[in-house]
Protein backbone atom coordinates (compact mmCIF):
# COMPACT_ATOMS: atom_id res chain seq x y z
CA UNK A 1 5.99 -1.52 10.89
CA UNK A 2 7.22 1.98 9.71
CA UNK A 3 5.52 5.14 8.03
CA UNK A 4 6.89 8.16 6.42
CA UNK A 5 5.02 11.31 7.39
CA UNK A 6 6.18 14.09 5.24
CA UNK A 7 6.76 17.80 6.14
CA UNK A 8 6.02 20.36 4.52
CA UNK A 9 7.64 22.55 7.56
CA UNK A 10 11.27 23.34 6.98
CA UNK A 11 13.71 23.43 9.78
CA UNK A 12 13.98 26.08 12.08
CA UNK A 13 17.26 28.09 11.73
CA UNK A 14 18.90 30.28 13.72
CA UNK A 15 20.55 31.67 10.83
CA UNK A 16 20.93 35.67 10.62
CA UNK A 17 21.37 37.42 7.78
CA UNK A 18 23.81 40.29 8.54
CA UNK A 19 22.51 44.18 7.69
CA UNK A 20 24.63 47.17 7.52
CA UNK A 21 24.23 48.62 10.81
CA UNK A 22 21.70 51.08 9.93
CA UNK A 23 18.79 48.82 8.71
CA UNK A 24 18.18 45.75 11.06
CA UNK A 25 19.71 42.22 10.89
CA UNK A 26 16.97 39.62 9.78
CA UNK A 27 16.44 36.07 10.84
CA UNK A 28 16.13 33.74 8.54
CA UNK A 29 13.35 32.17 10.38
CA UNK A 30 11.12 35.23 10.24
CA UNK A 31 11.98 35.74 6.31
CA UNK A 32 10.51 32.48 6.16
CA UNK A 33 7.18 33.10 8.54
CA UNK A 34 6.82 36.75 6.65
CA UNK A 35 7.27 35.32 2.88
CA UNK A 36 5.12 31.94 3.49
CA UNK A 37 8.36 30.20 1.79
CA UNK A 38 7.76 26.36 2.26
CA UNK A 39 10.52 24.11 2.39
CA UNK A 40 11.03 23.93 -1.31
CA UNK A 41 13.41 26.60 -0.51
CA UNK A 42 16.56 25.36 1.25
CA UNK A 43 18.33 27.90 3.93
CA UNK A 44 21.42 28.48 2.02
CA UNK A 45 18.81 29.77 -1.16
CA UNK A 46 16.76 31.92 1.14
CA UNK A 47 19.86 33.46 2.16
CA UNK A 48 21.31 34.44 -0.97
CA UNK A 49 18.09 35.83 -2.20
CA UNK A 50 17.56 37.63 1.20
CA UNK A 51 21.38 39.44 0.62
CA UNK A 52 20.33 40.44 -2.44
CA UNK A 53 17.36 42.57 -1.79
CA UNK A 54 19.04 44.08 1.52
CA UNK A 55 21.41 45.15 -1.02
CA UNK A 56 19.18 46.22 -3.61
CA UNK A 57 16.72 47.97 -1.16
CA UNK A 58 19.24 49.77 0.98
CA UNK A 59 20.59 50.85 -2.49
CA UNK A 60 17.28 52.60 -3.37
CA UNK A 61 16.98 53.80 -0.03
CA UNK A 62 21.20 55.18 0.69
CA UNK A 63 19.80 58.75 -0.12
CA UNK A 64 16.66 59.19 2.25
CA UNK A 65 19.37 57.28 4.97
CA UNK A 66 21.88 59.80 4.31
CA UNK A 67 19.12 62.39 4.90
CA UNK A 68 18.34 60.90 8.33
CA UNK A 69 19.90 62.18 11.82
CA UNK A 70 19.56 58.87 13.74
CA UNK A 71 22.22 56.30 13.74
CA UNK A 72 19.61 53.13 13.14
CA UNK A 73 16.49 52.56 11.65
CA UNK A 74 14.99 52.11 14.74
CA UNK A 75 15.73 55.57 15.69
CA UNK A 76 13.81 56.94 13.10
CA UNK A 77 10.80 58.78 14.52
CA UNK A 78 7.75 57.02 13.52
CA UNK A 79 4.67 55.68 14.94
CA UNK A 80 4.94 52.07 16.55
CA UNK A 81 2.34 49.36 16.50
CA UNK A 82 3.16 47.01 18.96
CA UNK A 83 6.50 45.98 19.25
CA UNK A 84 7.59 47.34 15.99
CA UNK A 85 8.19 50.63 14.53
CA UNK A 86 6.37 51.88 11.14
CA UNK A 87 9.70 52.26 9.26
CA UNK A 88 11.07 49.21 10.30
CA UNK A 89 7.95 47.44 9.48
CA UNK A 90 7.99 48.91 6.10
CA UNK A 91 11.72 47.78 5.56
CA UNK A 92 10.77 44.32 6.32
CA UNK A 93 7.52 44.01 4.31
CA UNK A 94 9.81 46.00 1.24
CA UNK A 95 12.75 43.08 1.77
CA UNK A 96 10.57 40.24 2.61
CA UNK A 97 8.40 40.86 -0.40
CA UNK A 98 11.23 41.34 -2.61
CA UNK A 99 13.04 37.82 -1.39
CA UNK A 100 9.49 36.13 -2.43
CA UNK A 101 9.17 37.64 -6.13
CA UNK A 102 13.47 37.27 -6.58
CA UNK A 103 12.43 33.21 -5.62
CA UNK A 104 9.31 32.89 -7.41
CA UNK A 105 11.02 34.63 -11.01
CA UNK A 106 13.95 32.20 -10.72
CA UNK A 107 11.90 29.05 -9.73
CA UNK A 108 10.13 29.06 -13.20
CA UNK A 109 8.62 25.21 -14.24
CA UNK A 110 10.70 24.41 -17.68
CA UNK A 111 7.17 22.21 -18.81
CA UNK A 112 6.94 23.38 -22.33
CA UNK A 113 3.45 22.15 -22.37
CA UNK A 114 0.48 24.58 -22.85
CA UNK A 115 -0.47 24.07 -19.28
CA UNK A 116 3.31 24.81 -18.51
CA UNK A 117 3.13 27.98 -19.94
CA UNK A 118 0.13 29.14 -18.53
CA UNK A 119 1.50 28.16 -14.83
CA UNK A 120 4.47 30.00 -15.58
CA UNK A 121 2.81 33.13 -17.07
CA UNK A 122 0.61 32.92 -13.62
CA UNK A 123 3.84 32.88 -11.65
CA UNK A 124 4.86 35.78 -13.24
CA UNK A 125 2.01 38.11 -12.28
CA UNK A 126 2.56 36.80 -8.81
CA UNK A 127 6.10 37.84 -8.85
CA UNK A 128 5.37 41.12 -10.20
CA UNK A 129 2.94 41.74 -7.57
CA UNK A 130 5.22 41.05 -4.76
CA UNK A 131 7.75 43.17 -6.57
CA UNK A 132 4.79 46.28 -6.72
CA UNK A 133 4.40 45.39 -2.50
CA UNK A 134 8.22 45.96 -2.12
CA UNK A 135 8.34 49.28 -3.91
CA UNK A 136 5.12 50.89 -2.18
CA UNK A 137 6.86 49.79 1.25
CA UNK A 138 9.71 51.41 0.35
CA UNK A 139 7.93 54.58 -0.91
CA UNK A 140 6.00 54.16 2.44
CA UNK A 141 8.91 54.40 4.39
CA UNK A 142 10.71 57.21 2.65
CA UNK A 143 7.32 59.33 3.67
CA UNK A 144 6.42 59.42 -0.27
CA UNK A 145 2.93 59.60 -1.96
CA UNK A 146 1.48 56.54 -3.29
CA UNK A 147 0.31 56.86 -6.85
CA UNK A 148 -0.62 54.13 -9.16
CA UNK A 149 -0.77 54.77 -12.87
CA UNK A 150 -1.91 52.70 -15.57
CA UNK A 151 -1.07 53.03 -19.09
CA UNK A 152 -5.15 53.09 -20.77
C-alpha cells in the first residue's frame, strides 16, 4: 500500500542572492520565511523577482548611500534589536515586501469569470499594499518622515 502526502513546504535552498557589497546578500531561504511565499513559487522565480527589487531599491536608495561614510549597511549607525540592525531590517522588510507584490502582480488568475475578476481585483489591493510596506521601509531607513495622503 502507498499514499501521497502533499507539501505545501518548498525545499530548503541554500541559494544566495548576490548584493552589491554595500547592502547585504540575501538567502533565498529567508526571502521565502520573510514573504510567506509557498511553494507555488519555484527557486529560480523567487530569484529573479528578488534581483529585481535589490536593483530597484538600491536604485531609489544610491543617493542617501552615497551620502553615507560607512563602507556597508551594517555600518550604518542605528539602533539594533537583537541580532539585527534597524537599517538593515528596514532594507529587508523594503526588498522582501517588494519580491511579494512583484510575484503577486504577475501571478494574476486569467478566469474571465465574474468571480475571476473579483479575485484578481483583490490580488491587486494586496499587491499594492505590499508595494506601500516597501516604500515606508525605505523612507524608514533613509531617516524620512512618514506621511500618508489621500486624495478626498
Amino acid at each position: 500500500m502507498s499514499s501521497f502526502v502533499p507539501s505545501t513546504n518548498p525545499a530548503a535552498s541554500d541559494a544566495t542572492v548576490s548584493n552589491d557589497g554595500f547592502f547585504p546578500d540575501l538567502e533565498l531561504d529567508v526571502v521565502r520565511k520573510r514573504t510567506g511565499l509557498s511553494d507555488v513559487f519555484s527557486n529560480d522565480r523567487i530569484i529573479a523577482a528578488t534581483q529585481d527589487a535589490i536593483m530597484e531599491i538600491n536604485a531609489v536608495l544610491a543617493d542617501w548611500v552615497g551620502d553615507q561614510e560607512a563602507g556597508t549597511l551594517a555600518d550604518v549607525p542605528a539602533k539594533s534589536y537583537g541580532d539585527i540592525s534597524e537599517k538593515t531590517h528596514w532594507y529587508l522588510t523594503a526588498v522582501c515586501n517588494r519580491v511579494r507584490s512583484m510575484l503577486v502582480d504577475t501571478t494574476r488568475d486569467y478566469d474571465s469569470t465574474k468571480s475571476g475578476h473579483d479575485r484578481a481585483d483583490a490580488l491587486e489591493a494586496t499587491s499594492d499594499r505590499w508595494l506601500q510596506i516597501s516604500n515606508e521601509a525605505v523612507a524608514r531607513l533613509m531617516g524620512r518622515k512618514r506621511t500618508t495622503v489621500e486624495l478626498i
